[in-house]
Protein backbone atom coordinates (compact mmCIF):
# COMPACT_ATOMS: atom_id res chain seq x y z
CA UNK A 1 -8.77 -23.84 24.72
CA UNK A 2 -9.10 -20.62 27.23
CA UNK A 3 -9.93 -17.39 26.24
CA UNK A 4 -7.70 -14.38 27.32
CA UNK A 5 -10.52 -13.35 29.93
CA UNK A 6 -10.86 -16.74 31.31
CA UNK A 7 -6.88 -16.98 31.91
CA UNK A 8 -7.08 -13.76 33.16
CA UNK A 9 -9.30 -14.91 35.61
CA UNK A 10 -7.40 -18.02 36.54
CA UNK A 11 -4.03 -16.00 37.13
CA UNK A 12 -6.48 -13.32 39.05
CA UNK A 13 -7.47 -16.27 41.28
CA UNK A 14 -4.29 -17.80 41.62
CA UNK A 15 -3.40 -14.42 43.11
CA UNK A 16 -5.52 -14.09 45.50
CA UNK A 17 -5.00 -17.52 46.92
CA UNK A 18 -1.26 -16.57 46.85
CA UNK A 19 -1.96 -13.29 48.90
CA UNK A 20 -3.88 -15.46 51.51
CA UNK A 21 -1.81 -17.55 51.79
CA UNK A 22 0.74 -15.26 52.91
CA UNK A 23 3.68 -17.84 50.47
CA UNK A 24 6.39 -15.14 49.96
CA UNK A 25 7.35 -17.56 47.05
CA UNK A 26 3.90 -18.38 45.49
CA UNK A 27 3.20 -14.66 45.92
CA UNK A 28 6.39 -13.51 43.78
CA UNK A 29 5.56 -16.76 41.40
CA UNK A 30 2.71 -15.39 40.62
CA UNK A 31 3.61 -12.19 39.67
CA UNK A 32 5.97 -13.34 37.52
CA UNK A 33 2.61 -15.56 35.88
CA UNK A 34 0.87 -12.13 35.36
CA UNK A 35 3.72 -10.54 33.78
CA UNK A 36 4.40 -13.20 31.54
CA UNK A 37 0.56 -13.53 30.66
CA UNK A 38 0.81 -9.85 29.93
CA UNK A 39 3.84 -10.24 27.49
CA UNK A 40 1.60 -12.83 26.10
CA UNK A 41 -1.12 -11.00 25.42
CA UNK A 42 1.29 -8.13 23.94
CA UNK A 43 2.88 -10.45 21.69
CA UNK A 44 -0.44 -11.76 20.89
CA UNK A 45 -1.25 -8.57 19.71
CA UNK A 46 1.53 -7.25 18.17
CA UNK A 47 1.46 -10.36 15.90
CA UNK A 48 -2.71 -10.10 14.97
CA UNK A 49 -1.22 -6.34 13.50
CA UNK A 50 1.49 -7.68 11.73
CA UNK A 51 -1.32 -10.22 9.89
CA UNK A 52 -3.64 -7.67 9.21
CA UNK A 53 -0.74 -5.50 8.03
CA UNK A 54 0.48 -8.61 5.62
CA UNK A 55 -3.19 -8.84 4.79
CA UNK A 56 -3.22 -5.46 3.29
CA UNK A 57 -0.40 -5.62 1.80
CA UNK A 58 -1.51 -8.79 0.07
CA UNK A 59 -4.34 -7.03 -1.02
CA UNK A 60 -2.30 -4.06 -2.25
CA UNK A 61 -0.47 -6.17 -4.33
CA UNK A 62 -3.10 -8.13 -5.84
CA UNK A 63 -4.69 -5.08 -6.59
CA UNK A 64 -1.59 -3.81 -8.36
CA UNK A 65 -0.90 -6.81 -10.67
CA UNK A 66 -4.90 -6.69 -12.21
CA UNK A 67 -4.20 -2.79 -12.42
CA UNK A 68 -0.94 -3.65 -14.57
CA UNK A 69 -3.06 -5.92 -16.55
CA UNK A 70 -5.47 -3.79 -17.33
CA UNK A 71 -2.78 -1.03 -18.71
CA UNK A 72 -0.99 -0.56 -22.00
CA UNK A 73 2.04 1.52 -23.68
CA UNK A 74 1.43 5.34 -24.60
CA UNK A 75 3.80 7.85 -25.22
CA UNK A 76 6.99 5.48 -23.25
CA UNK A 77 4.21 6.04 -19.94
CA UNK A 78 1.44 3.53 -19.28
CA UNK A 79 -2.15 4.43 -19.48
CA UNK A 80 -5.52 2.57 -18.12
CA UNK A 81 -6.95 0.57 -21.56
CA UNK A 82 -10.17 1.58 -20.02
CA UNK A 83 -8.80 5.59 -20.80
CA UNK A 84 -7.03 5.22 -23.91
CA UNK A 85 -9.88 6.58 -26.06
CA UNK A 86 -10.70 9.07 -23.91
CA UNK A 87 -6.67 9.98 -24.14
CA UNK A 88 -6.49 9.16 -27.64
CA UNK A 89 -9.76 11.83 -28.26
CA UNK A 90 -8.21 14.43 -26.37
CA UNK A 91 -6.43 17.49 -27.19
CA UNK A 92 -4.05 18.24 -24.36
CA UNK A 93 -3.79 19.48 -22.07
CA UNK A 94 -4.87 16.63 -20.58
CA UNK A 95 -7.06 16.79 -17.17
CA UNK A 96 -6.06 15.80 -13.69
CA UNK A 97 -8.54 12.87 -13.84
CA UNK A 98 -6.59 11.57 -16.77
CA UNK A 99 -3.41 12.16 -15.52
CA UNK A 100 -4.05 9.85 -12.37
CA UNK A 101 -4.64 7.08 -15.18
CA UNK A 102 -1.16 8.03 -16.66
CA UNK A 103 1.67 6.22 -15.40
CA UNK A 104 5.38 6.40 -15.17
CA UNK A 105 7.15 3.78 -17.14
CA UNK A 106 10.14 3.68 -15.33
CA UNK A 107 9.01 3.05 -11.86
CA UNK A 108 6.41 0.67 -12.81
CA UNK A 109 9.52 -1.46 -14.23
CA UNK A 110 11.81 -1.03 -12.01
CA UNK A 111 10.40 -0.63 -8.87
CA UNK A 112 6.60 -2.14 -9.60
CA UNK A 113 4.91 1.03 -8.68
CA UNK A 114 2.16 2.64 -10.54
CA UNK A 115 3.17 6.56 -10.31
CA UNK A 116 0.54 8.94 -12.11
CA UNK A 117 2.31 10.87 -13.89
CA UNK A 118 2.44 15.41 -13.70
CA UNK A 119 2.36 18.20 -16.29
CA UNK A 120 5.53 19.92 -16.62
CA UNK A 121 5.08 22.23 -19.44
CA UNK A 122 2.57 23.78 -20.41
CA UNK A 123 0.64 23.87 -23.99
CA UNK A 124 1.76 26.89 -24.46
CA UNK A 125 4.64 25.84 -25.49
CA UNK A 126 5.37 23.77 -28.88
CA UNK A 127 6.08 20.58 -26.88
CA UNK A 128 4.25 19.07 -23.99
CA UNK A 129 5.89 17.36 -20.95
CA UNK A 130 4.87 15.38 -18.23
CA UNK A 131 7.18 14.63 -15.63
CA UNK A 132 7.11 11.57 -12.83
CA UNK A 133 6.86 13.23 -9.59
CA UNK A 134 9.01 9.92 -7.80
CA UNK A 135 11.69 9.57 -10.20
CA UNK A 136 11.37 12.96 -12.58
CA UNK A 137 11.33 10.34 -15.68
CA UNK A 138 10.10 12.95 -18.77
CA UNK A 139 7.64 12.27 -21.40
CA UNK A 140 7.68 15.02 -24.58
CA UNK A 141 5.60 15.27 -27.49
CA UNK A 142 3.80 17.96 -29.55
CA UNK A 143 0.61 19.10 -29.23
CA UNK A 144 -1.58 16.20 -31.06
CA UNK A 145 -1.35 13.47 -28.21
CA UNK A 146 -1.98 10.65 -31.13
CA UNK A 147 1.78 10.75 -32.17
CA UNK A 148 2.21 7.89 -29.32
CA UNK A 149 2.36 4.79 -30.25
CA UNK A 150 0.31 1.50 -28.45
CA UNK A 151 1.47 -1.76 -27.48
CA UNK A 152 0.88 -3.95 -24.92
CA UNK A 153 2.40 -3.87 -21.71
């Protein structure tokens, strides 16, 4: 099998004997030879980026079905078992590193994405609310963030 720069070189060649030839026919046959090795090479191309892209997305997805195993029910959101504890210990309101391990029910179900999940209202208030920033899916409860209850996702 030839490399690109080899059949390059061939059609390159081919060319040249073409031109010295002086073959008005041979000439414009091989033209056509370099333009359709150039489409080739496009194509070639354009397909290796659509792998790569597949590839990612692949990855992406792989990478989203462990994260969905690795979450469970808080609250009617999903939370990181890895950050329940640290949820569970906290008074809110809760911190923007623990909010990006807070996810909207919702669009995890029906769309299979994993949307952190925003503050909405503040403490100050007697409720708290967090809000989905894709779908604007609410979650209320009081101050003590413990009223949730778990269960598996």
């Amino acid at each position: 099998m030839f490399s690109y720069t080899e059949i390059r070189q061939m059609v390159k060649d081919i060319s040249d004997a073409a031109k010295k030839s002086k073959n008005a026919e041979l000439l414009s046959q091989t033209f056509e030879l370099q333009g359709t090795f150039l489409d080739l090479m496009s194509e070639n191309q354009d397909l290796k980026d659509q792998v790569r892209d597949l590839k990612d997305q692949l990855a992406n997805l792989s990478q989203q079905k462990v994260d969905r195993d690795m979450l469970v029910k808080f609250h009617d959101m999903f939370v990181d078992k890895d950050m329940l504890q640290t949820i569970k210990s906290t008074s809110v309101p809760f911190s923007d590193e623990m909010l990006e391990h807070m996810y909207c029910s919702k669009c995890l179900q029906e769309k299979d994405s994993m949307i952190s999940m925003n503050v909405l209202r503040p403490v100050e208030s007697d409720s708290y609310t967090l809000i989905c920033p894709s779908c604007g899916y609410m979650v209320y409860f009081g101050k003590d963030p413990n009223r949730g209850r778990v269960s598996f996702f």
